[in-house]
Protein backbone atom coordinates (compact mmCIF):
# COMPACT_ATOMS: atom_id res chain seq x y z
CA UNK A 1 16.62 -7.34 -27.01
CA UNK A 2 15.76 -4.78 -29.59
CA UNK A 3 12.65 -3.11 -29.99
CA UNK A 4 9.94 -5.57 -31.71
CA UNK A 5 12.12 -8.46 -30.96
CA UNK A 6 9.45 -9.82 -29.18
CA UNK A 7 6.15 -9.39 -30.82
CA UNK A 8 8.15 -10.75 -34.32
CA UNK A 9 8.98 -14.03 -31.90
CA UNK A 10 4.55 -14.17 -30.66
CA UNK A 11 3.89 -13.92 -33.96
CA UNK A 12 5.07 -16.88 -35.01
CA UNK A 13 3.31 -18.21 -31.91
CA UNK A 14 -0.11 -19.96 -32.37
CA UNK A 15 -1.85 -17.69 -29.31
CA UNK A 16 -5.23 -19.06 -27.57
CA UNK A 17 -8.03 -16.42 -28.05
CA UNK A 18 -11.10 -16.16 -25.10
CA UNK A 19 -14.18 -14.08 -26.02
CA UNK A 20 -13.00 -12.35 -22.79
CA UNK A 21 -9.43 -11.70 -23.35
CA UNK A 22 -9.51 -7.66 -23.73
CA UNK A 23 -5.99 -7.09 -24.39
CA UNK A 24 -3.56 -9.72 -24.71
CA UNK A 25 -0.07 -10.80 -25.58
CA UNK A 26 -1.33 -10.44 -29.70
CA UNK A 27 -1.90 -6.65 -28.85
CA UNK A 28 0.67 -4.94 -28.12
CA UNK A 29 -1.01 -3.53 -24.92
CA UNK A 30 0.96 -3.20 -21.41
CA UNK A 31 -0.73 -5.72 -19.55
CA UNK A 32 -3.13 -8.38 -20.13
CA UNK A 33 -6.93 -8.04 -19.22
CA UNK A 34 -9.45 -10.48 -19.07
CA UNK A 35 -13.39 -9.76 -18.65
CA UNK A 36 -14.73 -12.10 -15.46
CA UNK A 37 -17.91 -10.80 -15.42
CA UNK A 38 -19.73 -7.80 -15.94
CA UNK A 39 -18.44 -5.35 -13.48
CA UNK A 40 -14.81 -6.52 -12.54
CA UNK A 41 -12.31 -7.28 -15.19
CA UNK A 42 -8.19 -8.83 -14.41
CA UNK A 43 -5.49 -7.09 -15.25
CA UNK A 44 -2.13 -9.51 -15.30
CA UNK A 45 1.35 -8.38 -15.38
CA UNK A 46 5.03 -9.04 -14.61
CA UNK A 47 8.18 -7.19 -15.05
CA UNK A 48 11.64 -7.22 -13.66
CA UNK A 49 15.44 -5.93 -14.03
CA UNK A 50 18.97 -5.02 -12.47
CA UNK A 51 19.41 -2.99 -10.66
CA UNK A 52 20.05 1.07 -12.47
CA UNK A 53 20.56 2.87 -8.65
CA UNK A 54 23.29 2.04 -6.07
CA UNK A 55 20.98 2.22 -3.04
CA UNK A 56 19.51 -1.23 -2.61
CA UNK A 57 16.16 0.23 -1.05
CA UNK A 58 15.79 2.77 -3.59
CA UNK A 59 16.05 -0.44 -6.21
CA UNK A 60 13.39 -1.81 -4.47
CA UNK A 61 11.01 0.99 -4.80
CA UNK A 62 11.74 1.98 -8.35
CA UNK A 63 11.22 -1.84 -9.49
CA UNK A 64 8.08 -2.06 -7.97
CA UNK A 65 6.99 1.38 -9.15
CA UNK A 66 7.79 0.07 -12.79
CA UNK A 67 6.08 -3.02 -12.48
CA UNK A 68 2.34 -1.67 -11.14
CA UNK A 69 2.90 1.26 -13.66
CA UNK A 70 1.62 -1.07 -16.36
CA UNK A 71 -1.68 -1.25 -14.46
CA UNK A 72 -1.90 2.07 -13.91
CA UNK A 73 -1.86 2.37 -17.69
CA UNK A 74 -4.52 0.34 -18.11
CA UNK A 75 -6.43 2.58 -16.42
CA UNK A 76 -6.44 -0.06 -13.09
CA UNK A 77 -6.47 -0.20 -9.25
CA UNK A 78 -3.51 -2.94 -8.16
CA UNK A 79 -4.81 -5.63 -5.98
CA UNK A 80 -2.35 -7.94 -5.56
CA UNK A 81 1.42 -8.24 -5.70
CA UNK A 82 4.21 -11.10 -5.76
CA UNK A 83 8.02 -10.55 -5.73
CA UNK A 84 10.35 -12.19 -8.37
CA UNK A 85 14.11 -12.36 -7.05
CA UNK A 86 17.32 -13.35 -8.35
CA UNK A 87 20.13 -12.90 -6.23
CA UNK A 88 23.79 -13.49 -5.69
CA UNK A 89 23.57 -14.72 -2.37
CA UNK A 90 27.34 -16.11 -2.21
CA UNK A 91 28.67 -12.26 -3.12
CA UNK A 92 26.09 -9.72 -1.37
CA UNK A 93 24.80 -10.30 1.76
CA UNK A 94 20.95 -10.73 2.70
CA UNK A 95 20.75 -7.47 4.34
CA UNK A 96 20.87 -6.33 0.71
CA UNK A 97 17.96 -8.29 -0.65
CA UNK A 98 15.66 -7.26 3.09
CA UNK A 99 16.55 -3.51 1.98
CA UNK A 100 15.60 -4.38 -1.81
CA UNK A 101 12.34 -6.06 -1.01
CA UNK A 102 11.83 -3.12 2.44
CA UNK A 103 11.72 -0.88 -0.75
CA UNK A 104 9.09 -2.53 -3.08
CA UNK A 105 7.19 -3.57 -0.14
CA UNK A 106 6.67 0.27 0.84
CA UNK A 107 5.90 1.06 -2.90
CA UNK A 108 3.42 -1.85 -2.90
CA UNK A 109 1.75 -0.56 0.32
CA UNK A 110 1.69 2.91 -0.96
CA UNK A 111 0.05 1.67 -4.06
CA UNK A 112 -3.31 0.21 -1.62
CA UNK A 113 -2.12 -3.39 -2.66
CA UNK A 114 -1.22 -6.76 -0.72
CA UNK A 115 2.01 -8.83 -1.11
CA UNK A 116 1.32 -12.61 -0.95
CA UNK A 117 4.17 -14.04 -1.67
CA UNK A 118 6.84 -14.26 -5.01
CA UNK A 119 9.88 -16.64 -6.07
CA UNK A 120 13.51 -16.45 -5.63
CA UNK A 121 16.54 -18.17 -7.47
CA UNK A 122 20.17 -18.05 -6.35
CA UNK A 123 21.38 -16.23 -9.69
CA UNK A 124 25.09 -13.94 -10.49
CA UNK A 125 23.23 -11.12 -11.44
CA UNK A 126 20.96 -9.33 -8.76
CA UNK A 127 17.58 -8.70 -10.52
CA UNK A 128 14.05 -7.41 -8.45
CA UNK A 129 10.66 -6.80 -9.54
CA UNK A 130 7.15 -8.02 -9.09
CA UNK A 131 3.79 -9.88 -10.59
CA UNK A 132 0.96 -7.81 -10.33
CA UNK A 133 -2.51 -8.38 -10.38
CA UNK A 134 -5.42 -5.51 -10.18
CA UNK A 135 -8.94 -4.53 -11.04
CA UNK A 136 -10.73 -2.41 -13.48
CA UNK A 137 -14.23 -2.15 -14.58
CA UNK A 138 -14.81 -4.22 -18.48
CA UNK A 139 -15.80 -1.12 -20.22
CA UNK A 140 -13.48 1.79 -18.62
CA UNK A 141 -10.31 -0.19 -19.67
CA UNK A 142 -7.49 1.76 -21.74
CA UNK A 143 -6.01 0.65 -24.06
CA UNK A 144 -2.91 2.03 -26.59
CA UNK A 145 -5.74 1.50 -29.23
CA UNK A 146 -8.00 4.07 -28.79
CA UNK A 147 -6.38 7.60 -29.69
CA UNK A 148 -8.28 9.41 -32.17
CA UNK A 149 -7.91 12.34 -34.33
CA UNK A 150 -8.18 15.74 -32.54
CA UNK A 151 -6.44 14.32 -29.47
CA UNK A 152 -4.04 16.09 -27.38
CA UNK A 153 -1.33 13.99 -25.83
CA UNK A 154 -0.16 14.45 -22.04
CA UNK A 155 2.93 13.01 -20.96
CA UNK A 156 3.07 12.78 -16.97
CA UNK A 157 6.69 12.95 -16.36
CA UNK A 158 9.85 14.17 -17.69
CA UNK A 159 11.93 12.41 -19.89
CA UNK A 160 16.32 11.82 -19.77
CA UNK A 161 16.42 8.95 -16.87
CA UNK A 162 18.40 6.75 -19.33
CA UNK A 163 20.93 9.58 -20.23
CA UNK A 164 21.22 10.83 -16.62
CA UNK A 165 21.60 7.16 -15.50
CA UNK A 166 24.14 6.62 -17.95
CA UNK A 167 26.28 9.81 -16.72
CA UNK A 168 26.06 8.41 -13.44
CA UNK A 169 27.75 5.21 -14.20
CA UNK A 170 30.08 7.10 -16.38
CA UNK A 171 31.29 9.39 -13.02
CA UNK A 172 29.80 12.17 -14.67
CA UNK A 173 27.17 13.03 -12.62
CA UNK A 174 26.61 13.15 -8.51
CA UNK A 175 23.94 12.44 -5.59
CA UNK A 176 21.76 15.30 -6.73
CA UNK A 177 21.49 13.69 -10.03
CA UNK A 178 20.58 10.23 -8.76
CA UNK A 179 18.78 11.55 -6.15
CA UNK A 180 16.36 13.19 -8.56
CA UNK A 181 16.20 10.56 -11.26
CA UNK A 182 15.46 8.35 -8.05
CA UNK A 183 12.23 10.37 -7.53
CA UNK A 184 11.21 10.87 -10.55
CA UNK A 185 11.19 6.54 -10.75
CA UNK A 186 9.57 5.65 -7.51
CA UNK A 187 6.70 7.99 -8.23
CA UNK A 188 3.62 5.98 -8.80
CA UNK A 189 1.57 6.86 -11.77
CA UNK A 190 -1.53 6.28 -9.56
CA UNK A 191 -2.62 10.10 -9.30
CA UNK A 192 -2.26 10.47 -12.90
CA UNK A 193 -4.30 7.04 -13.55
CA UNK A 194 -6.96 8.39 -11.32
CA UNK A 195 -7.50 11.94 -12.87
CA UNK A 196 -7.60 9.49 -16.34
CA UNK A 197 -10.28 7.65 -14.68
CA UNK A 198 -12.15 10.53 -13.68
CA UNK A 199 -11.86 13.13 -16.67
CA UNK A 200 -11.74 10.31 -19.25
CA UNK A 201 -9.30 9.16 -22.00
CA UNK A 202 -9.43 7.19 -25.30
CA UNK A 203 -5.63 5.86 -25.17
CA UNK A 204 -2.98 5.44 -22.63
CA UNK A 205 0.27 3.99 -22.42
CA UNK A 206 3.56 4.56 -20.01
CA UNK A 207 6.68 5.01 -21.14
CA UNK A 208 9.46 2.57 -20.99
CA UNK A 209 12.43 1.02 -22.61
CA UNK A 210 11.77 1.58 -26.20
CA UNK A 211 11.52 5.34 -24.98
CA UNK A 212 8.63 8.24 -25.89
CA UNK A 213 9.38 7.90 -29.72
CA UNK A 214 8.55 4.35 -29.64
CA UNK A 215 5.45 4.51 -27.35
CA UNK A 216 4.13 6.91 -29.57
CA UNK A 217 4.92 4.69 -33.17
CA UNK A 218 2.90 1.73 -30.44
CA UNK A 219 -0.07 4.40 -29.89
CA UNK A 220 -0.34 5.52 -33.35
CA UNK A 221 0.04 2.50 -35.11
CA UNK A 222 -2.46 0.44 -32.94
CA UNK A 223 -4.71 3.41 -33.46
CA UNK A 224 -4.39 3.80 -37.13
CA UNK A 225 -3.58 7.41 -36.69
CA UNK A 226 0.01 9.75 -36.60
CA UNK A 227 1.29 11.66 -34.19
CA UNK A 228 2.85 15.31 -33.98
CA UNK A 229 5.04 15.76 -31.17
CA UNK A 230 6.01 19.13 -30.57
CA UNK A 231 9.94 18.88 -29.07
CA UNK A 232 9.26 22.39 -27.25
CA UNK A 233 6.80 20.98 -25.32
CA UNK A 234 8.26 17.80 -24.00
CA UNK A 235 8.96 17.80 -19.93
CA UNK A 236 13.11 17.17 -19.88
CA UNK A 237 14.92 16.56 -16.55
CA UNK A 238 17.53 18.87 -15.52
CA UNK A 239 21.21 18.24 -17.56
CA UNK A 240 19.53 15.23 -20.22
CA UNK A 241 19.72 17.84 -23.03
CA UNK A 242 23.49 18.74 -22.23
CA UNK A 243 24.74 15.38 -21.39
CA UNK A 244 22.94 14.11 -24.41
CA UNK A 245 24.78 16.33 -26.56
CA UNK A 246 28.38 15.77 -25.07
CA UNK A 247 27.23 12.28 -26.24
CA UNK A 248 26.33 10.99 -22.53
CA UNK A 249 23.62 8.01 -24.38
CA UNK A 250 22.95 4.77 -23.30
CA UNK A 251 22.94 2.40 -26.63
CA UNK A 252 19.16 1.58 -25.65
CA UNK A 253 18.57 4.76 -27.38
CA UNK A 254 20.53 4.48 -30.34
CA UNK A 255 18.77 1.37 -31.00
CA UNK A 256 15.38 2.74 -30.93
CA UNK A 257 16.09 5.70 -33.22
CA UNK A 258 17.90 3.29 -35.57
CA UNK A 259 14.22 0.87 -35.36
CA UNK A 260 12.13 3.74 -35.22
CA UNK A 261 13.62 6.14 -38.00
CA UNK A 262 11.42 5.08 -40.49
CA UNK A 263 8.47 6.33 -39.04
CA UNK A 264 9.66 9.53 -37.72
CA UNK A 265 9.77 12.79 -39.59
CA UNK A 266 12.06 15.57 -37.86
CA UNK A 267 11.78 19.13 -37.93
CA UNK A 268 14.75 19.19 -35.89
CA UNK A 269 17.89 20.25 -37.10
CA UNK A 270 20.78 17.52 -37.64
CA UNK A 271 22.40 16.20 -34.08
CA UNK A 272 20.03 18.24 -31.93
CA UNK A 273 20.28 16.08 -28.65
CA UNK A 274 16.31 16.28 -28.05
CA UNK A 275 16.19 14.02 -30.81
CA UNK A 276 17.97 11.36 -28.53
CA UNK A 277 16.19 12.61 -25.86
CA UNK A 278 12.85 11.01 -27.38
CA UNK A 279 14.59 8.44 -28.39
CA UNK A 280 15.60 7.78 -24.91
CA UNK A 281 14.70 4.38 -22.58
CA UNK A 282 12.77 5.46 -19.37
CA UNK A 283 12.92 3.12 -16.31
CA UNK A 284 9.30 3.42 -14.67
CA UNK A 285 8.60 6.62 -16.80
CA UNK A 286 5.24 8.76 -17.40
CA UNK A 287 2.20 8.05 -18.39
CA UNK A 288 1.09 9.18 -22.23
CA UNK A 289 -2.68 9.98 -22.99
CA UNK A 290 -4.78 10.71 -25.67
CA UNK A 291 -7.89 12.42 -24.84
CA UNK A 292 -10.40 15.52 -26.28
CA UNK A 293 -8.37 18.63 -25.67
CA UNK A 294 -11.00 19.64 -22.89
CA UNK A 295 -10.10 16.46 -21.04
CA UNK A 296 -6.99 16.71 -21.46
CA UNK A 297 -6.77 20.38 -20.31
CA UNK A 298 -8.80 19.19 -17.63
CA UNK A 299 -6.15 16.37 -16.58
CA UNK A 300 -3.31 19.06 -16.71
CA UNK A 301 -5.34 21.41 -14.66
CA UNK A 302 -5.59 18.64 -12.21
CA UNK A 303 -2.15 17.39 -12.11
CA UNK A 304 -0.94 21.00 -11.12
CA UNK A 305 -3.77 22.06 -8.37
CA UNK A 306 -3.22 18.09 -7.22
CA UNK A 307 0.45 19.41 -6.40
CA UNK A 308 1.98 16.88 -8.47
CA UNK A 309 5.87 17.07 -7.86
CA UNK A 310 6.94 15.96 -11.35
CA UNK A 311 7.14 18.44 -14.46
CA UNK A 312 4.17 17.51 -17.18
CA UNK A 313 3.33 18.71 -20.27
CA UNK A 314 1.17 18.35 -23.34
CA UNK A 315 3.37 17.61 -25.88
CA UNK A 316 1.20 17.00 -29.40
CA UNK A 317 -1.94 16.13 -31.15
CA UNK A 318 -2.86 13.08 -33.06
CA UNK A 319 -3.87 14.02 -36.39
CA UNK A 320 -4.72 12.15 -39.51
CA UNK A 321 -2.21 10.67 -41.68
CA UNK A 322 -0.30 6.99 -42.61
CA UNK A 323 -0.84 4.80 -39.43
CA UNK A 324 2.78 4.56 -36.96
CA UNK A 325 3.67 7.88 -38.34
CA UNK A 326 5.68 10.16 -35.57
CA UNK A 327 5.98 14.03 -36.71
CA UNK A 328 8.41 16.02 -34.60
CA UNK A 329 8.25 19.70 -34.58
């Protein structure tokens, strides 16, 4: 599915609205919250996919990391947690699926939530992820919606998983490589949600499929603000840039420069592979905030005396200018 495939098919949807709906499917947010009374608001969400390691446990942990991620972005604690299986249970054995679900349970656990259950469907295509329900306080929810001019962005973790994923499959690249792009997926965002929570921010997001450049054009345009990204500055794993410019990209990429390219404006000289970098679809990737560049110092300052594993950075400024836009310097 290609990137605003889906919000073009809700649109055409006749949605039901609640006075305490705070983000839902109409907004373009990463999870849905609703308001149950004046201290504890629900945050709902689901997501799923096949598997993009070898390792059956390390599936497990990455797909659950993915899936609570999008509460984390909300700026939530995850409460609850239910599995959603399809497996090929005529062509891999069950020991698979118990090392699968062994992984997301540990990720769940790890995360301070319960399991209570999930749903599983004999399918020819192994996918694994989870429902997730958690908690946040009504007014110290954020959303995409809420970056404002002045803002400095912080991206939590580096970008190239979808290049370095797609050298892997290609024979290109070894253990080390999947080894690292493993850690760098199974890392909760939970320490960076946190410091959010603490320090403050007006805008978050993580970053997934429709990779940084599109999570950005989401930010910006729900905000009603542009962006100026500044390439130098953007965390990159090891190899991305090299094996992006041998032409090592997954077509998930090419598809969201192609949707994106009207709202980007590039500095960058012509076939400079950190422009496919951005462009790039992260599995369980970073989080993105906007916040006052004191809080956001303050969050970075954190991060690195919190001895965070992962590389950060902050990577641009929202500034004023025709809503969606995406600068790159």
């Amino acid at each position: 599915m290609s990137p605003g495939d889906l919000d073009q098919i809700l649109c055409g949807l006749d949605l039901p609205t609640d006075a305490n709906l705070i983000a839902g499917a109409a907004t373009g947010e990463d999870a849905g919250v609703y308001r149950l009374n004046d201290d504890t608001a629900l945050i709902q969400t689901v997501d799923f996919f096949t598997p993009i390691v070898d390792d059956p446990y390390h599936f497990g942990q990455v797909a659950a990391a993915n899936a609570l991620s999008d509460v984390y972005a909300m700026g939530g604690k995850p409460l609850l947690a239910m599995n959603l299986v399809a497996f090929p249970i005529k062509e891999l054995h069950r020991s698979v699926l118990q090392e699968i679900l062994r992984g997301g349970l540990d990720k769940i656990k790890e995360a301070g939530a319960l399991l209570v259950g999930g749903h599983s469907i004999e399918d020819a295509e192994l996918k694994y992820g989870l429902s997730v329900t958690g908690v946040v306080h009504p007014d110290r929810v954020v959303l995409n919606s809420g970056a404002r001019v002045g803002d400095l962005l912080l991206l939590t973790k580096p970008l190239g998983i979808g290049i370095l994923a797609t050298a892997l499959k290609g024979g290109l690249a070894g253990k080390e490589t999947e080894a690292l792009i493993t850690q760098v997926m199974a890392t909760l965002n939970r320490e960076a949600a946190q410091l959010m929570q603490t320090i403050g921010a007006h805008a978050c997001t993580d970053i997934t499929g429709f990779g940084l450049v599109g999570h950005l054009y989401e930010m910006a345009l729900a905000s009603g603000v542009a962006i100026r990204v500044d390439s130098r500055a953007v965390p990159v794993l090891p190899e991305a840039l090299n094996y992006a410019a041998m032409g090592i990209i997954p077509e998930g990429a090419h598809k969201n420069k192609a949707f994106y390219a009207p709202h980007m404006h590039s500095a960058l000289e012509e076939f400079d592979p950190m422009e496919m970098v951005l462009c790039d679809p992260q599995t369980s990737g970073g989080l993105l905030i906007a916040a006052s560049a004191e809080r956001i110092n303050a969050m970075a300052e954190g991060l690195g005396k919190g001895g965070y594993s992962l590389a950060f950075g902050i990577i641009g400024e929202v500034v004023a200018g025709r809503p969606g836009t995406i600068e790159i310097v």
